[in-house]
Protein backbone atom coordinates (compact mmCIF):
# COMPACT_ATOMS: atom_id res chain seq x y z
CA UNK A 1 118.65 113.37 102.96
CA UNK A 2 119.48 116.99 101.99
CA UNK A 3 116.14 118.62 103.87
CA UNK A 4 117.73 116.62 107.20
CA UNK A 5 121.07 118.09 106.47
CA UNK A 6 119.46 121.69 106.03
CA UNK A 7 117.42 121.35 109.39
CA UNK A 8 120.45 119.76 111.41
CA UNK A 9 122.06 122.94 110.15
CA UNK A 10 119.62 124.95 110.98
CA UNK A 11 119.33 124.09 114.41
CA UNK A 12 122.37 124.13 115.35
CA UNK A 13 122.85 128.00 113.75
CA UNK A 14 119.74 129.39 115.62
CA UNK A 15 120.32 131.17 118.67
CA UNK A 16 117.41 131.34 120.58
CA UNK A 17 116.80 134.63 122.63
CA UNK A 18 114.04 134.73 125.35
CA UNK A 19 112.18 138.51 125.41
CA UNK A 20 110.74 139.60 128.60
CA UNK A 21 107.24 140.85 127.73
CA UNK A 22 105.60 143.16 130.00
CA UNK A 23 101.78 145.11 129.84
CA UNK A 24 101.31 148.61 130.71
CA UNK A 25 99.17 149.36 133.60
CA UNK A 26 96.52 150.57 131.06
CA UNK A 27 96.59 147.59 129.54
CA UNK A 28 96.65 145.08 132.05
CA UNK A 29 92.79 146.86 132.81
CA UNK A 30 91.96 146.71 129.21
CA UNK A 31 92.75 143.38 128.56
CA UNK A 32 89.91 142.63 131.26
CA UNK A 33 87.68 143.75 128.80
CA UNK A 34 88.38 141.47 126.12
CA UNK A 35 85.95 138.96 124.93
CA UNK A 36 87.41 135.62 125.47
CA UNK A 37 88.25 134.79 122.15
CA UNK A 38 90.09 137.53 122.04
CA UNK A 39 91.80 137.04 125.50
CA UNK A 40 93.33 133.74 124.09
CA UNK A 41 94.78 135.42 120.88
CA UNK A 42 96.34 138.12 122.72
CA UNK A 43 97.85 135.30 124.94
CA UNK A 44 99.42 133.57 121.74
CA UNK A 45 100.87 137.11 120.55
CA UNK A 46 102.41 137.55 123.85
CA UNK A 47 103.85 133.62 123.63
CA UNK A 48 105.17 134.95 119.98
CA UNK A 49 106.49 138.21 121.02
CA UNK A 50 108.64 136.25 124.05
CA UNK A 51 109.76 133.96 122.06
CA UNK A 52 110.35 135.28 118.35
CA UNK A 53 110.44 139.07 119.31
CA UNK A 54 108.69 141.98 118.45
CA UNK A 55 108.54 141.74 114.42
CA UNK A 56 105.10 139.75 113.98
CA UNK A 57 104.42 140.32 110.31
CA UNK A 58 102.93 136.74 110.32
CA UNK A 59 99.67 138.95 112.01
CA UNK A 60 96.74 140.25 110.87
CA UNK A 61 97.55 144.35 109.75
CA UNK A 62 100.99 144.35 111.25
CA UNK A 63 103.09 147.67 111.01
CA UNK A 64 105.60 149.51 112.33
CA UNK A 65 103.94 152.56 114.15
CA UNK A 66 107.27 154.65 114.82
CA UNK A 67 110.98 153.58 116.32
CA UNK A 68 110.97 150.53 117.91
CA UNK A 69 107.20 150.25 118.26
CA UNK A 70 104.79 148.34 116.26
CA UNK A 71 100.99 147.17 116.26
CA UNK A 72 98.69 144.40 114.77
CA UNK A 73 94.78 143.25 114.70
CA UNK A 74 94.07 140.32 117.05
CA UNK A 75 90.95 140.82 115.09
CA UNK A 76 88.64 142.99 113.06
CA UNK A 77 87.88 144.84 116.60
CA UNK A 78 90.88 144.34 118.56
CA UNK A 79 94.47 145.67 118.46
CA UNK A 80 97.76 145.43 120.54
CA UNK A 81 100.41 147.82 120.07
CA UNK A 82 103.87 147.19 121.70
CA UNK A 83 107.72 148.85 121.67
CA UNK A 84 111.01 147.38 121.86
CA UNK A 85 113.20 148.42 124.54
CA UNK A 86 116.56 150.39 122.63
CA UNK A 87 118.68 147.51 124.66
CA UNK A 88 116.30 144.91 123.44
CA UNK A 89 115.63 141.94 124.81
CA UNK A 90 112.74 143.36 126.22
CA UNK A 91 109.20 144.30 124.82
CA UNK A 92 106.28 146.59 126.31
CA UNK A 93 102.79 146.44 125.43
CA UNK A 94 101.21 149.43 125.70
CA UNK A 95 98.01 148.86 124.55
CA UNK A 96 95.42 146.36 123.80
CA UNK A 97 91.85 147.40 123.08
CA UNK A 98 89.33 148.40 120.49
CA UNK A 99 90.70 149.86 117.38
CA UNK A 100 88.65 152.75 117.43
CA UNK A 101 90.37 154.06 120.83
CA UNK A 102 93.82 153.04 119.48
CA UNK A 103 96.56 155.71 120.31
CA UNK A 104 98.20 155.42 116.76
């Protein structure tokens, strides 16, 4: 009975807010290169980022690269690095590729 109390109040204090995600030229031709398996977990960070924001500690060697901009693994190979607009409410990625050619 208590958990279902907790959740109803939960839900009903969380504001959802709805990020508009956009790719970088640079990366919108990288991300071509992907290997599919890769593809598809860039496609769930991009479903995280527009829904839950730009903070993604929950992935693999997530950090905070500088102000308002931030970077994880998709895998051992592949990374994505994005920024938050200062407004917010809206998120660029400016990079997804190899790690080796990462510009952090």
């Amino acid at each position: 009975m208590v958990g279902g109390w907790v959740f109803w109040r939960l839900k009903y204090l969380y504001i959802p807010s709805v990020y508009k995600v956009t790719l970088k030229k640079k990366a919108e031709k990288n991300l071509e290169t992907l290997p599919p398996v890769v593809s598809k977990k860039f496609a769930l960070l991009v479903a995280e980022l527009k829904e839950l924001g730009p903070i993604r500690a929950n992935w693999q060697n997530y950090s905070k690269l500088g102000v308002n901009k931030y970077h994880c693994h998709i895998n051992y190979n592949w990374v994505a690095c994005w920024e938050e607009t200062e407004t917010g409410l809206k998120i660029e990625v400016y990079y997804v590729g190899s790690r080796e050619s990462a510009p952090y």
